[in-house]
Protein backbone atom coordinates (compact mmCIF):
# COMPACT_ATOMS: atom_id res chain seq x y z
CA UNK A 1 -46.51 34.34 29.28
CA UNK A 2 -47.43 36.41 26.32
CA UNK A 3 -50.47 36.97 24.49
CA UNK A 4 -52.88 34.91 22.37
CA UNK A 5 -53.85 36.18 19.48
CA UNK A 6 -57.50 34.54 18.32
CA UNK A 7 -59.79 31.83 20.07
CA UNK A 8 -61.93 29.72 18.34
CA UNK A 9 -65.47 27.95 19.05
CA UNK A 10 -65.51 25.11 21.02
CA UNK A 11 -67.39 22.02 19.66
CA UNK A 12 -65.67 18.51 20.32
CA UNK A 13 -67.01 14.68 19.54
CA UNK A 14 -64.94 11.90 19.53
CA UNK A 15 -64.96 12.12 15.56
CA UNK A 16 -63.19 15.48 16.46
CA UNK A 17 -60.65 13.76 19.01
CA UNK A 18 -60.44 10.96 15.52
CA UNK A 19 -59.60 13.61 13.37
CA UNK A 20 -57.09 15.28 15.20
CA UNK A 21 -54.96 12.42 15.61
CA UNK A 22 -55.07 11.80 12.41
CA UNK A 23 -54.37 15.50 11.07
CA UNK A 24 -51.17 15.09 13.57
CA UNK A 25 -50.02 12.01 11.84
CA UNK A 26 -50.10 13.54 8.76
CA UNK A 27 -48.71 16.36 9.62
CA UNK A 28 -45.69 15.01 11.06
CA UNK A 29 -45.00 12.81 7.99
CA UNK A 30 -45.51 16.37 5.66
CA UNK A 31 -43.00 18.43 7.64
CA UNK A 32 -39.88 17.62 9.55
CA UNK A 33 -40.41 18.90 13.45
CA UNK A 34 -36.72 20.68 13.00
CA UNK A 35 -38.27 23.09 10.24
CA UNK A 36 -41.42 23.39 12.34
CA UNK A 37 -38.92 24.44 15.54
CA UNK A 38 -37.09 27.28 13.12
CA UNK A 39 -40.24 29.01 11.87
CA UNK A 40 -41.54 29.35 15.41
CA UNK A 41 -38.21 30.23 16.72
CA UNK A 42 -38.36 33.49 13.74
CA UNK A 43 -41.52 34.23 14.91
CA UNK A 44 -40.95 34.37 18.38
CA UNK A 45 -37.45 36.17 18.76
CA UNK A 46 -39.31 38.93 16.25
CA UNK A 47 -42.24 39.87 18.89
CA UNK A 48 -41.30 37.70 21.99
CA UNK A 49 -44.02 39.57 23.96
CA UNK A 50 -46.66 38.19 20.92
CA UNK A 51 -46.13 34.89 20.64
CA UNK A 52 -49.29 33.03 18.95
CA UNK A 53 -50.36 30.15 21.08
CA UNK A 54 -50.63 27.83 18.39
CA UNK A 55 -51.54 24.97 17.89
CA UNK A 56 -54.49 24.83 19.99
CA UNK A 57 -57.15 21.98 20.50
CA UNK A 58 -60.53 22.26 22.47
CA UNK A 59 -60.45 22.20 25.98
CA UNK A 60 -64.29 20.87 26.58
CA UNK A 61 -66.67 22.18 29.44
CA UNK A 62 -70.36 22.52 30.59
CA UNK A 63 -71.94 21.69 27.57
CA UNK A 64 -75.00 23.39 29.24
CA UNK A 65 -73.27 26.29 31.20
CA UNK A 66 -75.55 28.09 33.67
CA UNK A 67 -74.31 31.45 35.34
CA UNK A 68 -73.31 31.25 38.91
CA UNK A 69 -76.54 32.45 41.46
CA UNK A 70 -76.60 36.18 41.35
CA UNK A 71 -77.53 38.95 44.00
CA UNK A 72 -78.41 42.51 43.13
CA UNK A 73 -75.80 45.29 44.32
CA UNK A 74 -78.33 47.11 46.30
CA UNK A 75 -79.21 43.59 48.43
CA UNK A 76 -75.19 42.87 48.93
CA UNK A 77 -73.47 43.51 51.58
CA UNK A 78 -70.80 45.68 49.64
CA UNK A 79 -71.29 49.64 48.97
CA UNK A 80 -72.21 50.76 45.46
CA UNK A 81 -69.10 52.98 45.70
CA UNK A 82 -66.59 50.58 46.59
CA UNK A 83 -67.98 48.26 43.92
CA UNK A 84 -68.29 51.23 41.27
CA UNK A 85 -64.33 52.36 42.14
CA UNK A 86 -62.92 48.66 42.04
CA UNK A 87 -64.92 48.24 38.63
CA UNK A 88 -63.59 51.50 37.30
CA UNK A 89 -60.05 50.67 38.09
CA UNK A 90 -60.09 47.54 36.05
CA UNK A 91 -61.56 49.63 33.48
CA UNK A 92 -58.95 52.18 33.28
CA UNK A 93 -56.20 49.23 33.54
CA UNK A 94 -57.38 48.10 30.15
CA UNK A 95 -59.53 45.28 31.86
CA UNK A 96 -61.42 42.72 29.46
CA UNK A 97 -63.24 41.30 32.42
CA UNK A 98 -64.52 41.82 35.95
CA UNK A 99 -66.01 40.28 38.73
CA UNK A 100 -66.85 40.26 42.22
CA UNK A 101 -68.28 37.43 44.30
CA UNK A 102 -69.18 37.25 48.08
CA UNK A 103 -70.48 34.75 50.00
CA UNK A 104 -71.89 32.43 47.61
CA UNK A 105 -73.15 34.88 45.12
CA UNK A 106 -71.92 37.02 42.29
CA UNK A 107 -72.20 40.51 43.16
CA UNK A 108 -71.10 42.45 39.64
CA UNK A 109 -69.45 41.73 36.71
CA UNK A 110 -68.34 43.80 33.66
CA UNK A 111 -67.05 43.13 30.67
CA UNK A 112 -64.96 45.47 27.53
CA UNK A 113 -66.77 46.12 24.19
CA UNK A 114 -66.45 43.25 22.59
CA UNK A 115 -66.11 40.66 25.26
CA UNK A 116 -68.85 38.71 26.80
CA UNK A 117 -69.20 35.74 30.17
CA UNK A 118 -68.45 33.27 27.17
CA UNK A 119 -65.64 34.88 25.48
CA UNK A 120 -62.50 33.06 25.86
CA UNK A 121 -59.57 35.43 27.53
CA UNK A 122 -56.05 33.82 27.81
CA UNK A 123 -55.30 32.53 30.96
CA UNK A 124 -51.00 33.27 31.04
CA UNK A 125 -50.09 31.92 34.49
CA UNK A 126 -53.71 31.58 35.67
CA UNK A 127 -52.89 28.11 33.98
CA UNK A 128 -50.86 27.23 37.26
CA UNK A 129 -52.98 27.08 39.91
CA UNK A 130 -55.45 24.87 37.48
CA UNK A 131 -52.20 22.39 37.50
CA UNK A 132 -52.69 22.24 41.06
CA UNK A 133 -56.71 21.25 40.92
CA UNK A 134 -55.34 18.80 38.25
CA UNK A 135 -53.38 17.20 40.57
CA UNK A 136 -55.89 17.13 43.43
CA UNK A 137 -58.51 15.69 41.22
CA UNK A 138 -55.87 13.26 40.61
CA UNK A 139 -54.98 12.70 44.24
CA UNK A 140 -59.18 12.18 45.34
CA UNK A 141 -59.88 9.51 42.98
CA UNK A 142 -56.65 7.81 43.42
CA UNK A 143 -54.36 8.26 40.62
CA UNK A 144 -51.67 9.89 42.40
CA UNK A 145 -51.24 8.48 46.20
CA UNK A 146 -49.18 11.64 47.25
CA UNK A 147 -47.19 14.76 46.08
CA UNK A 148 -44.56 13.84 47.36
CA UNK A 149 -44.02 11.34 44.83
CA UNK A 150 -41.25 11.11 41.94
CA UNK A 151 -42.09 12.26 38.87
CA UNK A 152 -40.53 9.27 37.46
CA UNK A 153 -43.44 7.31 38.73
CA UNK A 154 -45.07 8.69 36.11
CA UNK A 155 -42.84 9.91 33.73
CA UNK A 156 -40.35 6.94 32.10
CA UNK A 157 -37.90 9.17 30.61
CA UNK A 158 -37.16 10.68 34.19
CA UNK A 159 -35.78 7.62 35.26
CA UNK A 160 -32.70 7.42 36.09
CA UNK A 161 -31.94 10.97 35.35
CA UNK A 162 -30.99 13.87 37.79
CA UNK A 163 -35.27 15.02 37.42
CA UNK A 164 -35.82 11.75 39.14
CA UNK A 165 -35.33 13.45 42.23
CA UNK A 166 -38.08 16.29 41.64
CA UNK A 167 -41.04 15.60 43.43
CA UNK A 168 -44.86 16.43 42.39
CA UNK A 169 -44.65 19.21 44.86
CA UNK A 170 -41.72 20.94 43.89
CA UNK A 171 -43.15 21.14 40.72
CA UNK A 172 -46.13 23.04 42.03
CA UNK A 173 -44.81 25.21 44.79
CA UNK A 174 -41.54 26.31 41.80
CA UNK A 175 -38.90 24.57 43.60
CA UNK A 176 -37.80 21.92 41.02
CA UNK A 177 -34.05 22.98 40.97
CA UNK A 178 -35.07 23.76 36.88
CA UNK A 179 -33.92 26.73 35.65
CA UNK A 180 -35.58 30.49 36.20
CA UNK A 181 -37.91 31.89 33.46
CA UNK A 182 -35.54 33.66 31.34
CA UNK A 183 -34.93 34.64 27.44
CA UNK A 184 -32.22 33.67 25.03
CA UNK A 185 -32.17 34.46 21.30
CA UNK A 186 -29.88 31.68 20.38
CA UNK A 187 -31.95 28.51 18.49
CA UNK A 188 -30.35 25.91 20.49
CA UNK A 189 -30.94 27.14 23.85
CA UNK A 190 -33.23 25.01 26.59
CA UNK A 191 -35.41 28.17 26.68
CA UNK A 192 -36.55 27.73 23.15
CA UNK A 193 -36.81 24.60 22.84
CA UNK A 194 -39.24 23.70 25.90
CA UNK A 195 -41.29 26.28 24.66
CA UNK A 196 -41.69 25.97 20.83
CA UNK A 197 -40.13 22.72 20.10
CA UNK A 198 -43.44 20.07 18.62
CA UNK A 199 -41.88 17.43 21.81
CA UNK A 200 -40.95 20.17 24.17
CA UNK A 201 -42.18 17.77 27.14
CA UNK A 202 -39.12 15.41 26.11
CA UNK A 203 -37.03 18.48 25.87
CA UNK A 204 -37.91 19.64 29.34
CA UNK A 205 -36.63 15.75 30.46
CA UNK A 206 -33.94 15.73 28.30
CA UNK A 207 -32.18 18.97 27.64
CA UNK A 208 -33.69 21.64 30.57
CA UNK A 209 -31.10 22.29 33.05
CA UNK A 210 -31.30 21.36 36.46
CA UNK A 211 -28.44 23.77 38.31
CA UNK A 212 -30.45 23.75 42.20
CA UNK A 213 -30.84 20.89 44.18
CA UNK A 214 -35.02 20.49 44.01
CA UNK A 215 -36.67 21.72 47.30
CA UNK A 216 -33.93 24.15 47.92
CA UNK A 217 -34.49 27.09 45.61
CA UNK A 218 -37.52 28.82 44.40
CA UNK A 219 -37.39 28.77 40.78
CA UNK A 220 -40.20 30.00 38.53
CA UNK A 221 -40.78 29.23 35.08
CA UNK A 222 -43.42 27.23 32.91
CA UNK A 223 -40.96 24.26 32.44
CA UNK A 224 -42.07 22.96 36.19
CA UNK A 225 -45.78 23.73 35.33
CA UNK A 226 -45.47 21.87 31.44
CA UNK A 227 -44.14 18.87 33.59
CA UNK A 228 -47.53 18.42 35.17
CA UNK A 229 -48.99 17.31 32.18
CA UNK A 230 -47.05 14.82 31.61
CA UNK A 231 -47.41 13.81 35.23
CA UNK A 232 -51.19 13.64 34.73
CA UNK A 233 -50.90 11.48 31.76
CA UNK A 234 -48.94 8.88 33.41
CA UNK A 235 -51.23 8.96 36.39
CA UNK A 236 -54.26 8.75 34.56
CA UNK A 237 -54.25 7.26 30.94
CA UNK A 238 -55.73 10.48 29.53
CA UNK A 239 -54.26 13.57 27.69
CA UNK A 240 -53.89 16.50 30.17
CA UNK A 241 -56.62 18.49 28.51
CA UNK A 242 -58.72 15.67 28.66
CA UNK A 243 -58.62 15.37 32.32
CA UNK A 244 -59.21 18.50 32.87
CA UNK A 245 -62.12 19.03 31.07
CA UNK A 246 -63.50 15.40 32.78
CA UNK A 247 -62.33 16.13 36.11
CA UNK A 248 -62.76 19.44 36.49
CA UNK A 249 -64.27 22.01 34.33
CA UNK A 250 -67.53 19.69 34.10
CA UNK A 251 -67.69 19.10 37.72
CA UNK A 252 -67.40 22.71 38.22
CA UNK A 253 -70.44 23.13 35.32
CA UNK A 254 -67.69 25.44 34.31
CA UNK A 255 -67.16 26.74 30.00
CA UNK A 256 -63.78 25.27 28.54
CA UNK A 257 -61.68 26.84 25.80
CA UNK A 258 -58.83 26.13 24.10
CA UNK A 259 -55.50 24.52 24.96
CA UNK A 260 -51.94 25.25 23.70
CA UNK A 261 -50.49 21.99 22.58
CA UNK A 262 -47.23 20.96 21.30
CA UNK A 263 -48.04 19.55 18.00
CA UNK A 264 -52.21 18.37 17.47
CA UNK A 265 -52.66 15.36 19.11
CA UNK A 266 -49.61 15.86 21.27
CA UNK A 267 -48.44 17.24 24.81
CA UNK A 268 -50.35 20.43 26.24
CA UNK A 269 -48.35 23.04 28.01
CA UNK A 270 -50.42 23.07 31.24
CA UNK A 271 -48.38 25.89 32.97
CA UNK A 272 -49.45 29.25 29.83
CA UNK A 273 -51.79 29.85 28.48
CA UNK A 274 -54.91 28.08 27.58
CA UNK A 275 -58.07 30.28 27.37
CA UNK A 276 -61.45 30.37 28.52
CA UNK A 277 -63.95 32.78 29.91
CA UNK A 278 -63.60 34.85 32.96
CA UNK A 279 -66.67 32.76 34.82
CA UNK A 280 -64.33 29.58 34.62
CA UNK A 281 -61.59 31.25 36.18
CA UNK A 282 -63.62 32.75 39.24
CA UNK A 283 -65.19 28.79 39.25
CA UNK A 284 -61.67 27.68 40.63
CA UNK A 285 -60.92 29.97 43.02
CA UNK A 286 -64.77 29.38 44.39
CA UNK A 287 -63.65 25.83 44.76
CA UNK A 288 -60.95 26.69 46.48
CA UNK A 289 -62.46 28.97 48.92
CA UNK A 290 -64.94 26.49 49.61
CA UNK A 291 -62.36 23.61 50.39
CA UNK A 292 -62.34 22.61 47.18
CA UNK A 293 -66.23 21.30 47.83
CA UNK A 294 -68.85 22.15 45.11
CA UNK A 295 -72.50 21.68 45.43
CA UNK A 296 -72.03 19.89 48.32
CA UNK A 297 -69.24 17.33 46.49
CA UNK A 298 -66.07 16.78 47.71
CA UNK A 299 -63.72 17.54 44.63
CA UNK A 300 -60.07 18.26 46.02
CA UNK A 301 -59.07 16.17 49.18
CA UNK A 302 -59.66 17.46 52.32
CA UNK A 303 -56.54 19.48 53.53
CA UNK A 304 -55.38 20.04 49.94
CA UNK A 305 -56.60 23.50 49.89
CA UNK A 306 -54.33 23.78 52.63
CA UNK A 307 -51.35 22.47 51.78
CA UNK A 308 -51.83 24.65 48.53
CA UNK A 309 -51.73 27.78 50.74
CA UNK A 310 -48.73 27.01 52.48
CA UNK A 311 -45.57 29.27 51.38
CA UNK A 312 -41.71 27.77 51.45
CA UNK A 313 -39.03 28.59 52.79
CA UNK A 314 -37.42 29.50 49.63
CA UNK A 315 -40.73 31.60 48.72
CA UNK A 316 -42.98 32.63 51.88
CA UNK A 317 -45.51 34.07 48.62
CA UNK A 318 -45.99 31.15 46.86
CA UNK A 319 -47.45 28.04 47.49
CA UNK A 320 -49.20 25.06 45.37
CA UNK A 321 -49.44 27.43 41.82
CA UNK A 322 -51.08 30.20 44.12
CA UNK A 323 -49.51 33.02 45.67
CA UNK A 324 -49.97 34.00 49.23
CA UNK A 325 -50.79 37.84 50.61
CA UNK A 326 -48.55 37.42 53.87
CA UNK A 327 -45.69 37.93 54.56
CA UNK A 328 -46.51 41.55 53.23
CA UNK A 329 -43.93 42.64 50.40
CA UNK A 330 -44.53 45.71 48.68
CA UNK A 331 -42.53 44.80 45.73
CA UNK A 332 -43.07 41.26 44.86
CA UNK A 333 -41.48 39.45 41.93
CA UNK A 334 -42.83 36.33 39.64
CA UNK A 335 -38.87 34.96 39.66
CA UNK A 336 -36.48 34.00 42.37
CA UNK A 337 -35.82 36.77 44.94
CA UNK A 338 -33.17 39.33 44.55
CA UNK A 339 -33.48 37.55 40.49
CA UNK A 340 -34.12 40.79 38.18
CA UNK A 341 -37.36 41.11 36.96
CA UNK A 342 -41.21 42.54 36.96
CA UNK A 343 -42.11 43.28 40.67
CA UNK A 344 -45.49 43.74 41.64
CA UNK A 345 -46.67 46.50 43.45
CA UNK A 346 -48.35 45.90 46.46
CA UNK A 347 -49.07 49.63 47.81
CA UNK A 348 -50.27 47.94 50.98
CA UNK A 349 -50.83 44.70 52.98
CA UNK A 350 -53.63 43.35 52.38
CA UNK A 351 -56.66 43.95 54.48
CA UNK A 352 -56.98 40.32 55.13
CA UNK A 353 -53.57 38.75 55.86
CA UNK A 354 -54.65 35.43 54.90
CA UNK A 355 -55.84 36.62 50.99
CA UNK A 356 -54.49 34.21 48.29
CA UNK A 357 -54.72 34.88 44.74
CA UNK A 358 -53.90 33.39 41.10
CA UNK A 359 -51.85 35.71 39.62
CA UNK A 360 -50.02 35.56 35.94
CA UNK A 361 -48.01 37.96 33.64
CA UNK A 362 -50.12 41.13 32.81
CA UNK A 363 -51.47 41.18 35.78
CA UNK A 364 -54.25 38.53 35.56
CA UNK A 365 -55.44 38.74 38.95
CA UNK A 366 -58.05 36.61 41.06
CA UNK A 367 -57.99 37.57 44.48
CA UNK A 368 -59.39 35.66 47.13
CA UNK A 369 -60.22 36.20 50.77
CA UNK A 370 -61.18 33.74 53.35
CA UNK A 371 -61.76 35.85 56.03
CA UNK A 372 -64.30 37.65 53.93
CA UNK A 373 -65.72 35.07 51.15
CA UNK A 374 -64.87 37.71 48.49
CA UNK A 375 -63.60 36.98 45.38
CA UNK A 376 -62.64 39.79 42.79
CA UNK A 377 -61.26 38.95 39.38
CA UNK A 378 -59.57 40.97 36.58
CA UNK A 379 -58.29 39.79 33.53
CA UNK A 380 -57.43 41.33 30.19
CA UNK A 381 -54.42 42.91 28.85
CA UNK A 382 -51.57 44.57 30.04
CA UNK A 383 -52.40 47.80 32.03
CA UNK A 384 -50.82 50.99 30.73
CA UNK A 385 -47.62 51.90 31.72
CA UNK A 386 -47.72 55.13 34.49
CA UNK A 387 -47.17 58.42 33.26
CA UNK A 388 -48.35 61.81 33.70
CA UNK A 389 -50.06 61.13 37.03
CA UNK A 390 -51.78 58.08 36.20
CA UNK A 391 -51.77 54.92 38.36
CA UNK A 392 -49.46 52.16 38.41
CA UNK A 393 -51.11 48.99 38.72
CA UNK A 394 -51.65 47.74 42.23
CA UNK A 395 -52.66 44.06 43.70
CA UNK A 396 -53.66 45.31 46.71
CA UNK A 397 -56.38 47.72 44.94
CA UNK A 398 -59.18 45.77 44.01
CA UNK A 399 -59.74 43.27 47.16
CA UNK A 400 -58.81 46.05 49.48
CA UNK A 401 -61.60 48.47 48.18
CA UNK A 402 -63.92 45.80 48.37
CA UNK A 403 -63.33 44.76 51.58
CA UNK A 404 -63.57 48.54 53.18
CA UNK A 405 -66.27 48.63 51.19
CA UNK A 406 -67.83 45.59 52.86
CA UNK A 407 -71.33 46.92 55.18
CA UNK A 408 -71.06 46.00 58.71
């Protein structure tokens, strides 16, 4: 949940996949993990709002990308000033990357000196929902029968242990009993160690607490999220980056990136921070909108796009990795309610009270709205703090001005 500090070209064969697996060999036998822990630990507790996501190995897409079908402005069905506003918002929010799509075509886009519809932008908690079309790509072709499964049908080390008892879904939908998102400086605390340690996926089995019964208490952190890859492996015989480049950036004909792994040729952390262009992030929630069908190809089951948007009753705003517009809040935080924390402002209910959106620290935001078929994406970094009259971000600005902005 912080940011990323380079990207690199993407270019994988299985020579690469070879030779990464071998660098991580030999890298494990030149270095003790312990030291590796303690110089990412110094680094960390120095800038914890910097962290480098590093290691990071290719996360392969499209080799042949091809821009989604496009509609001029003046032949949409949304006004050139609600468009022009939106855009100039996520401009003055220190925006990398914009978009808006409606009904099957991509209205606008704009992107910051600098950035283009290939360059890679890091994902922070945009990485969640993508856990959840992991898992539904998963469930379609048979790998997982249900979410309500153990996780210790496909994670060994669970057995036996209190995590036994966490299901697939409460991993998704934050209710794992695990404990909230938080910060510690100390070396030997779970927080560190699930998220620098070279085996933080055995760390997150072994050593993160558990103090809530899972399926009683909404708990958000990555910890839940990092779980899903290991999930995926066990259901499917392939490295979690793997799969999803396989199963669903290339279905999607959607550009890949990179992923943040433990250690090269180890564990990803599937719930931060992987990066990859805007266009691949408005891809998913396309999918989505469209019951997770694509070119006419069932990819997600059918129903999974709606068991996704289903809140708890331990979070009414969050369902499968996605958060949900209703019940209106106007002040919405990431953690557990009444927890201490960021809030989002929402300076209004949304104009469509079924709106969903992916939404992750900095306010990476993909809204999306069924009533409408509208789809506006922003992603970059952190917007300015308010002062002197200026505007606090909003999530109800963007997909609001659209939609008033939509021509009858």
């Amino acid at each position: 949940m912080v940011s990323i500090r380079s990207g690199w070209r993407i270019a994988q064969t299985g020579l690469a996949c070879a030779l990464i697996t071998a660098t991580a060999s030999a890298r494990s036998d030149a270095r003790d993990s312990e030291e590796i822990y303690r110089e990412r630990l110094a680094v960390f507790l120095k800038d914890p709002g910097n962290l480098p996501y590093e290691p990071t190995e290719p996360l392969v897409g499209a080799q042949n990308w091809k821009p989604l079908p496009k509609i001029s402005l003046a032949r949409s069905a949304l006004s050139p000033g609600s468009v022009e506003k939106a855009r100039a918002y996520a401009e003055l929010m220190n925006s990398s990357a914009f978009m808006v799509w409606h009904d099957g075509k991509l209205v606008s886009q704009w992107y910051a000196p600098g950035v283009t519809e290939k360059t890679p932008i890091t994902s922070k908690s945009l990485s969640k929902p993508l856990t959840a079309l992991a898992v539904g790509r998963a469930l379609a072709l048979g790998k997982i029968r249900s979410i309500d499964q153990s996780i210790a049908d496909f994670i060994p080390r669970a057995k036996g242990t209190p995590k036994e008892r966490i299901t697939i879904r409460y991993l998704l939908d934050m209710r794992s009993g695990m404990l909230d998102q938080g910060f510690s400086a100390e070396p030997e605390h779970p927080y560190n160690r699930v998220l620098l340690d070279e085996n933080f996926g055995e760390k997150i089995i072994d050593l993160y607490p558990m103090p809530h019964e899972p399926g009683k208490h909404y708990s958000y952190a990555n910890a839940p999220s990092d779980t899903i890859a290991m999930v995926i492996e066990g259901a499917t015989g392939m490295r979690y980056g793997d799969w999803v480049g396989r199963e669903v950036l290339l279905p999607l004909g959607a550009q890949g990136g990179t992923i943040w792994v433990g250690k090269l040729g180890g564990l990803a952390h599937s719930g931060c921070c992987s990066t990859m262009p805007a266009d691949t992030y408005l891809r998913f929630a396309v999918l989505l909108l469209q019951d997770g069908v694509w070119n006419g190809k069932r990819l997600l089951p059918e129903g999974y796009v709606a068991e996704m948007r289903k809140g708890t009753e331990a979070n009414p705003n969050f369902g499968l990795g996605i958060w949900l517009g209703s019940p209106y809040r106007q002040r919405r935080p990431f953690g557990a309610p009444g927890m201490l924390g960021p809030q989002v402002l929402h300076s209004e209910p949304f104009l469509d009270p079924d709106l969903f959106m992916f939404d992750g620290n900095s306010n990476q935001q993909v809204a999306i709205s069924p009533r409408h078929r509208l789809i506006v994406l922003r992603v970059g970094a952190t917007p300015p703090a308010p002062k002197n009259g200026s505007p606090e971000w909003d999530n109800a600005f963007l997909p609001n001005t659209l939609i008033q902005g939509l021509r009858q």
